[in-house]
C-alpha atoms as a PDB file:
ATOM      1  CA  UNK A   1     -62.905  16.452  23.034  1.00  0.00           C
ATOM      2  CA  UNK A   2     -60.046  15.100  24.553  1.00  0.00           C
ATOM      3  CA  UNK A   3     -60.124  11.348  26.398  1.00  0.00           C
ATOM      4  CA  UNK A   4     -58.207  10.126  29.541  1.00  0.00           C
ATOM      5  CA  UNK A   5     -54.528   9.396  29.240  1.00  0.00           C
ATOM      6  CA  UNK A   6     -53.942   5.272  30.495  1.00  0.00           C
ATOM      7  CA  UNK A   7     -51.061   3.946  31.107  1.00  0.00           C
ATOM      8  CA  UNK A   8     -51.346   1.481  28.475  1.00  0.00           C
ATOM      9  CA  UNK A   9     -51.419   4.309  26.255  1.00  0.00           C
ATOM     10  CA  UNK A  10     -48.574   6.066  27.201  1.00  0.00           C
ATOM     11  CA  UNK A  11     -46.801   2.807  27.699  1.00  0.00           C
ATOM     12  CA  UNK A  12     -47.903   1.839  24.180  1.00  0.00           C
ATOM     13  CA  UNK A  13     -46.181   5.610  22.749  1.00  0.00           C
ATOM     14  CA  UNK A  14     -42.970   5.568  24.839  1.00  0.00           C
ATOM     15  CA  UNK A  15     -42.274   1.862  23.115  1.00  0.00           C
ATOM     16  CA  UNK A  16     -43.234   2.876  19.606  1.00  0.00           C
ATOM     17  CA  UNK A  17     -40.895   6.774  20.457  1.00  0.00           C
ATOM     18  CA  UNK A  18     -37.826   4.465  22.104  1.00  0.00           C
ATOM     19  CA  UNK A  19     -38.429   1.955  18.653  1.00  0.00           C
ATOM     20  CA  UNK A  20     -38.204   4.668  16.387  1.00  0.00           C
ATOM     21  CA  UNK A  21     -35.368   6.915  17.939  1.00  0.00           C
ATOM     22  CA  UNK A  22     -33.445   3.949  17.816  1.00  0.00           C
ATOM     23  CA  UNK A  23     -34.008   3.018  14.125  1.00  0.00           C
ATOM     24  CA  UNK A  24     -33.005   6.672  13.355  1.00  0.00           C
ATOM     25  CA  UNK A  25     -29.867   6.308  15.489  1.00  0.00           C
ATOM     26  CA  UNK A  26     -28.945   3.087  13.984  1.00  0.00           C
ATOM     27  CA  UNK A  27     -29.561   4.032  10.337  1.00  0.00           C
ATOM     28  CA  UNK A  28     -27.801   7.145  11.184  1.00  0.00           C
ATOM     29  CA  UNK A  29     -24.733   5.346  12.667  1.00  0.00           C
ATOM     30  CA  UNK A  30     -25.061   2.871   9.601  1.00  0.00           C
ATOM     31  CA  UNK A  31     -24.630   5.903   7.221  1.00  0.00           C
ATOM     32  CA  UNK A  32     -22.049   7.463   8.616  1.00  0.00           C
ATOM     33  CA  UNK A  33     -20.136   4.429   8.678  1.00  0.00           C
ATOM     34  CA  UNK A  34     -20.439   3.755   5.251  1.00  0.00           C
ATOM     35  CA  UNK A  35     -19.295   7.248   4.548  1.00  0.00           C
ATOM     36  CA  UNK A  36     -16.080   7.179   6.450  1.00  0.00           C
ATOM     37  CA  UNK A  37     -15.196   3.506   4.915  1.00  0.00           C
ATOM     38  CA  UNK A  38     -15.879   4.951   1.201  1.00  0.00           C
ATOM     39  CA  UNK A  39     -13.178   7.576   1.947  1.00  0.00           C
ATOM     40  CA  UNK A  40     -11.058   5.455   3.363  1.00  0.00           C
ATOM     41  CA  UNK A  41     -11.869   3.029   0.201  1.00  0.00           C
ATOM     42  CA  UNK A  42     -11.110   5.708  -2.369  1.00  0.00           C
ATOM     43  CA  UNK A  43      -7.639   6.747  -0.259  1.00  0.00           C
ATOM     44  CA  UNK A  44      -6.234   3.444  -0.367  1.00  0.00           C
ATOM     45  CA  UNK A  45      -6.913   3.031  -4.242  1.00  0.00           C
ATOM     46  CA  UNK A  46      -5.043   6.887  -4.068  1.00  0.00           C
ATOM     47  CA  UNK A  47      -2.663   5.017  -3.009  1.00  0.00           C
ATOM     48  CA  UNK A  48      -2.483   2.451  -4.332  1.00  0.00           C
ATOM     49  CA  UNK A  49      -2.172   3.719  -7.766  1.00  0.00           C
ATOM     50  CA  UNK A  50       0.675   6.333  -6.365  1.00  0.00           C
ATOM     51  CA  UNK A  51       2.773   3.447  -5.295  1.00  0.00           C
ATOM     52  CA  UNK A  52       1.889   1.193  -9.146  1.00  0.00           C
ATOM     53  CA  UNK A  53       3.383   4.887 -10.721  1.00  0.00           C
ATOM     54  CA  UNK A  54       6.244   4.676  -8.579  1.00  0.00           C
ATOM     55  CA  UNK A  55       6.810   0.734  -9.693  1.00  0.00           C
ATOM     56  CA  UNK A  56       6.434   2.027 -13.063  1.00  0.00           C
ATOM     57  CA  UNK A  57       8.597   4.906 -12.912  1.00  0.00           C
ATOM     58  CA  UNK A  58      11.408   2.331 -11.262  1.00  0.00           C
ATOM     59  CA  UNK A  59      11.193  -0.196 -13.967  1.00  0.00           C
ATOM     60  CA  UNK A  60      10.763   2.410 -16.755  1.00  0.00           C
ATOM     61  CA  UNK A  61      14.030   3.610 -15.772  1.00  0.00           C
ATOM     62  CA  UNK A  62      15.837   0.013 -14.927  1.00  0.00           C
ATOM     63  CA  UNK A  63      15.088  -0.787 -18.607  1.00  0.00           C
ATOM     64  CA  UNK A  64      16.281   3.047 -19.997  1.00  0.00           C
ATOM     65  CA  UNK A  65      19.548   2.049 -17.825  1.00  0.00           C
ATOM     66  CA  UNK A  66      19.893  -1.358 -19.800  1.00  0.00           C
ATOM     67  CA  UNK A  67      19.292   0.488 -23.053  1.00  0.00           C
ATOM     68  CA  UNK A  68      21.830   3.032 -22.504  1.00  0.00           C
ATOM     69  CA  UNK A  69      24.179   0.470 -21.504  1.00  0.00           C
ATOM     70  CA  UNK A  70      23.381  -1.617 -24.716  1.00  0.00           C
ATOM     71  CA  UNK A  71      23.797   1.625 -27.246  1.00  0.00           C
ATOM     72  CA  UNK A  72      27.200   2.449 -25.249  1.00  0.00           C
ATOM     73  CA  UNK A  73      28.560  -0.576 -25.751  1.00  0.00           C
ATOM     74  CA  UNK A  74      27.115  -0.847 -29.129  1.00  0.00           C
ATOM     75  CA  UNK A  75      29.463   2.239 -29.808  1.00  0.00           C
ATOM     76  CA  UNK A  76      32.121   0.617 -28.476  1.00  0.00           C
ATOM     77  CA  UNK A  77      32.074  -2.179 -30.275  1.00  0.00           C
ATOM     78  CA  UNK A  78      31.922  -0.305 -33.597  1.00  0.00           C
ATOM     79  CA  UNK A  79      34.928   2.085 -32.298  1.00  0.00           C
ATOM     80  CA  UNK A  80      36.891  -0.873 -31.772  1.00  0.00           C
ATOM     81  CA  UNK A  81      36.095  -2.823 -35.240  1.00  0.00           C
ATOM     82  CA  UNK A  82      36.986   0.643 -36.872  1.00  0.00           C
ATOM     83  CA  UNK A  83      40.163   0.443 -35.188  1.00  0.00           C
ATOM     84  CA  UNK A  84      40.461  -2.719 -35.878  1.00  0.00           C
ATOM     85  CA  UNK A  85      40.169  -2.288 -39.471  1.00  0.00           C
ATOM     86  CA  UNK A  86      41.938   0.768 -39.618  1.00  0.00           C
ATOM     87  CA  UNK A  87      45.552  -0.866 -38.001  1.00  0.00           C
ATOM     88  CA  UNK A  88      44.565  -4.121 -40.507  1.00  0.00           C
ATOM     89  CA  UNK A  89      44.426  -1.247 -43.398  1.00  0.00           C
ATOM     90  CA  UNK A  90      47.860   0.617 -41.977  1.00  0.00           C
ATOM     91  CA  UNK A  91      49.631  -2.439 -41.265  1.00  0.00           C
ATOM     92  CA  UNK A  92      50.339  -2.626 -44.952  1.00  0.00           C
ATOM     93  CA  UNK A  93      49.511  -6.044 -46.091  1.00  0.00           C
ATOM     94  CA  UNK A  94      47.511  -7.087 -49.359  1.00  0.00           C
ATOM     95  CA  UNK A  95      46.092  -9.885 -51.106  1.00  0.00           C
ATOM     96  CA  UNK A  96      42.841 -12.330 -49.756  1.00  0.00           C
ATOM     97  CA  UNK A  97      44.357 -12.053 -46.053  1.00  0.00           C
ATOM     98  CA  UNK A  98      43.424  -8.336 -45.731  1.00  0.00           C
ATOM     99  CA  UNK A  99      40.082  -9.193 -46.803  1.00  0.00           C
ATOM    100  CA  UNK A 100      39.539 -11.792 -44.554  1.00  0.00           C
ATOM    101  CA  UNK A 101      40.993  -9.713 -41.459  1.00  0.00           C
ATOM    102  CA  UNK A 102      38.517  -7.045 -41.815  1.00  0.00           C
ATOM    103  CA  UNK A 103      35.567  -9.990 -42.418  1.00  0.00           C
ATOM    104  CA  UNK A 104      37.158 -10.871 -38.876  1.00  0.00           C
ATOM    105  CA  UNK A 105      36.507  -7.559 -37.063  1.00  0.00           C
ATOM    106  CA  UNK A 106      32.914  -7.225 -38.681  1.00  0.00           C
ATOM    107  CA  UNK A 107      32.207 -10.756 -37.620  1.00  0.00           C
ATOM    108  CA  UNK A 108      33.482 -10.169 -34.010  1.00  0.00           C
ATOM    109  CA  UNK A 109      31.353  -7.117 -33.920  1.00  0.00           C
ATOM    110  CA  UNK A 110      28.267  -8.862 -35.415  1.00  0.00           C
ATOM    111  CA  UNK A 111      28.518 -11.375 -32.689  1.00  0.00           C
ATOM    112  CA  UNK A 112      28.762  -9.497 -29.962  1.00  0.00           C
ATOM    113  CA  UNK A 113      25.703  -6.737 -31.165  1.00  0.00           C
ATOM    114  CA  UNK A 114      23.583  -9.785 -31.273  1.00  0.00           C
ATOM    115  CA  UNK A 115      24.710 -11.296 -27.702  1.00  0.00           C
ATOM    116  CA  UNK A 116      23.911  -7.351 -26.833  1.00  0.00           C
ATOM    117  CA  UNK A 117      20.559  -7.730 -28.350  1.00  0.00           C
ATOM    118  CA  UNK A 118      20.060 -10.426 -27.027  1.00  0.00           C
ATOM    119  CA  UNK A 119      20.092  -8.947 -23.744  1.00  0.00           C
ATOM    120  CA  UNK A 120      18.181  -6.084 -24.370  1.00  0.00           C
ATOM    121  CA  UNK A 121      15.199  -8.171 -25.378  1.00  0.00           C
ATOM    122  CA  UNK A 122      15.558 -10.095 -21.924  1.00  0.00           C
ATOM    123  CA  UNK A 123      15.611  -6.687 -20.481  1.00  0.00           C
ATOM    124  CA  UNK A 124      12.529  -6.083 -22.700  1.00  0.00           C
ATOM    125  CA  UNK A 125      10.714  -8.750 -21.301  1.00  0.00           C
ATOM    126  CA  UNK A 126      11.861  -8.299 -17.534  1.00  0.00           C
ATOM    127  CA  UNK A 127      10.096  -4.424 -18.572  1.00  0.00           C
ATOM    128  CA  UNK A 128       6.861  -6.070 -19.664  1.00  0.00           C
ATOM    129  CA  UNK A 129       6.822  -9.049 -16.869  1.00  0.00           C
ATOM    130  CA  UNK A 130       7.538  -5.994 -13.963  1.00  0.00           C
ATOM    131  CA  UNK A 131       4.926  -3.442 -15.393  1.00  0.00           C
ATOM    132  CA  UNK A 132       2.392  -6.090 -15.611  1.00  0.00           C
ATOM    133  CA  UNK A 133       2.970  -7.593 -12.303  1.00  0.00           C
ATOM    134  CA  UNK A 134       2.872  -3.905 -10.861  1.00  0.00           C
ATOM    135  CA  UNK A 135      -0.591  -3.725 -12.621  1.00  0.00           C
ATOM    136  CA  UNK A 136      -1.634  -7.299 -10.752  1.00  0.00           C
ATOM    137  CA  UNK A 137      -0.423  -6.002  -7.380  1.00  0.00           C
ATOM    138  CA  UNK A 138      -2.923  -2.421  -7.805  1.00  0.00           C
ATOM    139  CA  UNK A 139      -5.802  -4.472  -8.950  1.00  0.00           C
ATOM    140  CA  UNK A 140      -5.405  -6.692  -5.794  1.00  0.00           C
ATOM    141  CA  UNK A 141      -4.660  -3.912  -3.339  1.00  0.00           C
ATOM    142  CA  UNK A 142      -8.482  -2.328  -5.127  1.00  0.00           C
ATOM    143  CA  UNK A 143     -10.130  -5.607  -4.257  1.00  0.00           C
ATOM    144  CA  UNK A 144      -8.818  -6.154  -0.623  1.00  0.00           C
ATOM    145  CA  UNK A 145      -9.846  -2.179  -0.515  1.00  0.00           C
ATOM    146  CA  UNK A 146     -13.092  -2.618  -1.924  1.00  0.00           C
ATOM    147  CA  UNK A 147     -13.939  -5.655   0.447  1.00  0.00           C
ATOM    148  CA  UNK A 148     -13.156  -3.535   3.821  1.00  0.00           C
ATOM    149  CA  UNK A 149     -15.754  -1.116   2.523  1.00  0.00           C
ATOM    150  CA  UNK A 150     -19.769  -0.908   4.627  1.00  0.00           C
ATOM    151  CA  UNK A 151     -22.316  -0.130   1.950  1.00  0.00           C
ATOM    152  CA  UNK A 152     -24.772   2.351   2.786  1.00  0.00           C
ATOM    153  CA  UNK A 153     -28.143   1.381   5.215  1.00  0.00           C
ATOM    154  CA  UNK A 154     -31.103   1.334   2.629  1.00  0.00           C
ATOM    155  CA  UNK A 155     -34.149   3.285   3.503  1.00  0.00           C
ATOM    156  CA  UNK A 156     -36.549   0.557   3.018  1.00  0.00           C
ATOM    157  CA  UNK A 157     -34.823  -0.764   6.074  1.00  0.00           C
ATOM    158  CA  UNK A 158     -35.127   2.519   8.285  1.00  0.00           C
ATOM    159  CA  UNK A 159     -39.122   2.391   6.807  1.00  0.00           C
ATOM    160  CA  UNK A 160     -38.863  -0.970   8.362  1.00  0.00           C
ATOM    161  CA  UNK A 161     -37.332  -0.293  12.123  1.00  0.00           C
ATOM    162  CA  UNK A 162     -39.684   2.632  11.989  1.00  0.00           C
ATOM    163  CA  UNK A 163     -42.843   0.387  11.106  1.00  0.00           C
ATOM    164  CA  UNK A 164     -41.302  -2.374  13.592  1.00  0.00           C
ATOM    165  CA  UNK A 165     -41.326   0.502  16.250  1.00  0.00           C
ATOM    166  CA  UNK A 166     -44.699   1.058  15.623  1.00  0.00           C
ATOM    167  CA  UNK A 167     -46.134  -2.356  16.008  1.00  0.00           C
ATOM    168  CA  UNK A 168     -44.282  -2.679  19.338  1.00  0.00           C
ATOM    169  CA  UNK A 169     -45.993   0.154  20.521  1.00  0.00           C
ATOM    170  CA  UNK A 170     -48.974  -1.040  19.689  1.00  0.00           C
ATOM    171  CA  UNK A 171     -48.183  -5.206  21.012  1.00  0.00           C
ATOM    172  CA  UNK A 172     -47.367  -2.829  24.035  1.00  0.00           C
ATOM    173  CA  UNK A 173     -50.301  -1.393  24.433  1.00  0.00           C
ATOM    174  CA  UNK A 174     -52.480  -4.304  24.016  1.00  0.00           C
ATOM    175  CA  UNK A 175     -50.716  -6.188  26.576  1.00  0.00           C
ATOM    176  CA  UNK A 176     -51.443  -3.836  29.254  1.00  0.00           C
ATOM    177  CA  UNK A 177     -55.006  -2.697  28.046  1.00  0.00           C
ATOM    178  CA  UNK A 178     -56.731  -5.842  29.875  1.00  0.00           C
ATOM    179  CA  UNK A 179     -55.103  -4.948  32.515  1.00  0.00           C
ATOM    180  CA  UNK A 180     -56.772  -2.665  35.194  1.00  0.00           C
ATOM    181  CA  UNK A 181     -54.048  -1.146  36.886  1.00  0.00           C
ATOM    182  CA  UNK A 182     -52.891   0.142  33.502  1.00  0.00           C
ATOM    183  CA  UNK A 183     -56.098   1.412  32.456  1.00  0.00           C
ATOM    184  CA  UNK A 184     -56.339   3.995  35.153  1.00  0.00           C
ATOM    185  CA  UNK A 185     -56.011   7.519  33.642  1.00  0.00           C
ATOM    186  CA  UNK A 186     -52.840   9.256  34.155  1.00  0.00           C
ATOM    187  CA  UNK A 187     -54.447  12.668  32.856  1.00  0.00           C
ATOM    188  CA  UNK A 188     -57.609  13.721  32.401  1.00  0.00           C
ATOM    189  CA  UNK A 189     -58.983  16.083  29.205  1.00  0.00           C
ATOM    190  CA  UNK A 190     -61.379  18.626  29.090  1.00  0.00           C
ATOM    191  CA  UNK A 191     -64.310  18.131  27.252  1.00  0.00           C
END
């Protein structure tokens, strides 16, 4: 048994069909969104973490520079107290001077070791303040990343545009039922 078609009716559907192809499309759009963004999210943090290993790679080798620096002129220093010592020990002399002459090129050496570790533990702490503030700088570019990203549309909320869609059809379809014109059957069924 099949009853008349009214307008109210088919009015009623279309609203409830347009509701629901519309929730699909938006939850659809919504989800697709928040796949491109989570790409783009885990790119930038790519990124971001190629351009921290390039900071590190630049300050690891700033501070291998320093140290190389600081042994070679560690080995000059101790090249030029040998000399030193060895033109104190050829020059002849004896006694408490010669004693005090070499105690002269050690000190000399002594000092300026220390003014050259001295500056390889500044350099040592330039290292740790650069690698750490490389660190600081990824972490920040991750956060400013991770706030650009669109989370994904929930499905309770699609259940919800779809249920919505459905209760418009229906507040459609009671509006027009009292209404004559609308009740007029569009098609008729066999019985």
């Amino acid at each position: 048994m099949c009853e008349a078609l009214t307008w109210s009716v088919a009015l009623g559907i279309a609203s409830a069909g347009m509701g629901a192809v519309s929730s699909i499309a938006s939850y659809q759009t919504q989800s697709q969104a928040a796949s491109a963004s989570e790409q783009a999210y885990q790119q930038q943090r790519d990124l971001n973490q190629q351009a921290a290993n390039r900071g590190y790679q630049q300050q690891q080798l700033k501070f291998k520079g320093e140290f190389d620096q600081a042994t070679q002129k560690a080995e000059e220093l101790l090249t030029k107290r040998l000399q030193a010592q060895g033109n104190i020990m050829a020059s002849g002399r004896t006694g408490q001077s010669v004693g005090a002459l070499l105690t002269d090129a050690q000190r000399t050496e002594g000092r300026d070791l220390g003014t050259i570790g001295l500056n390889l533990a500044y350099a040592q702490q330039d290292y740790g303040f650069g690698m750490e503030n490389i660190f600081q700088q990824q972490q920040v570019g991750n956060v400013s990343a991770a706030s650009q990203r669109t989370s994904q549309p929930s499905v309770g909320g699609l259940v919800l545009g779809l249920g919505q869609a459905g209760l418009e059809g229906a507040s459609t379809f009671s509006k027009f039922k009292a209404d004559k014109a609308f009740n007029t059957p569009i098609f008729k069924g066999t019985k």
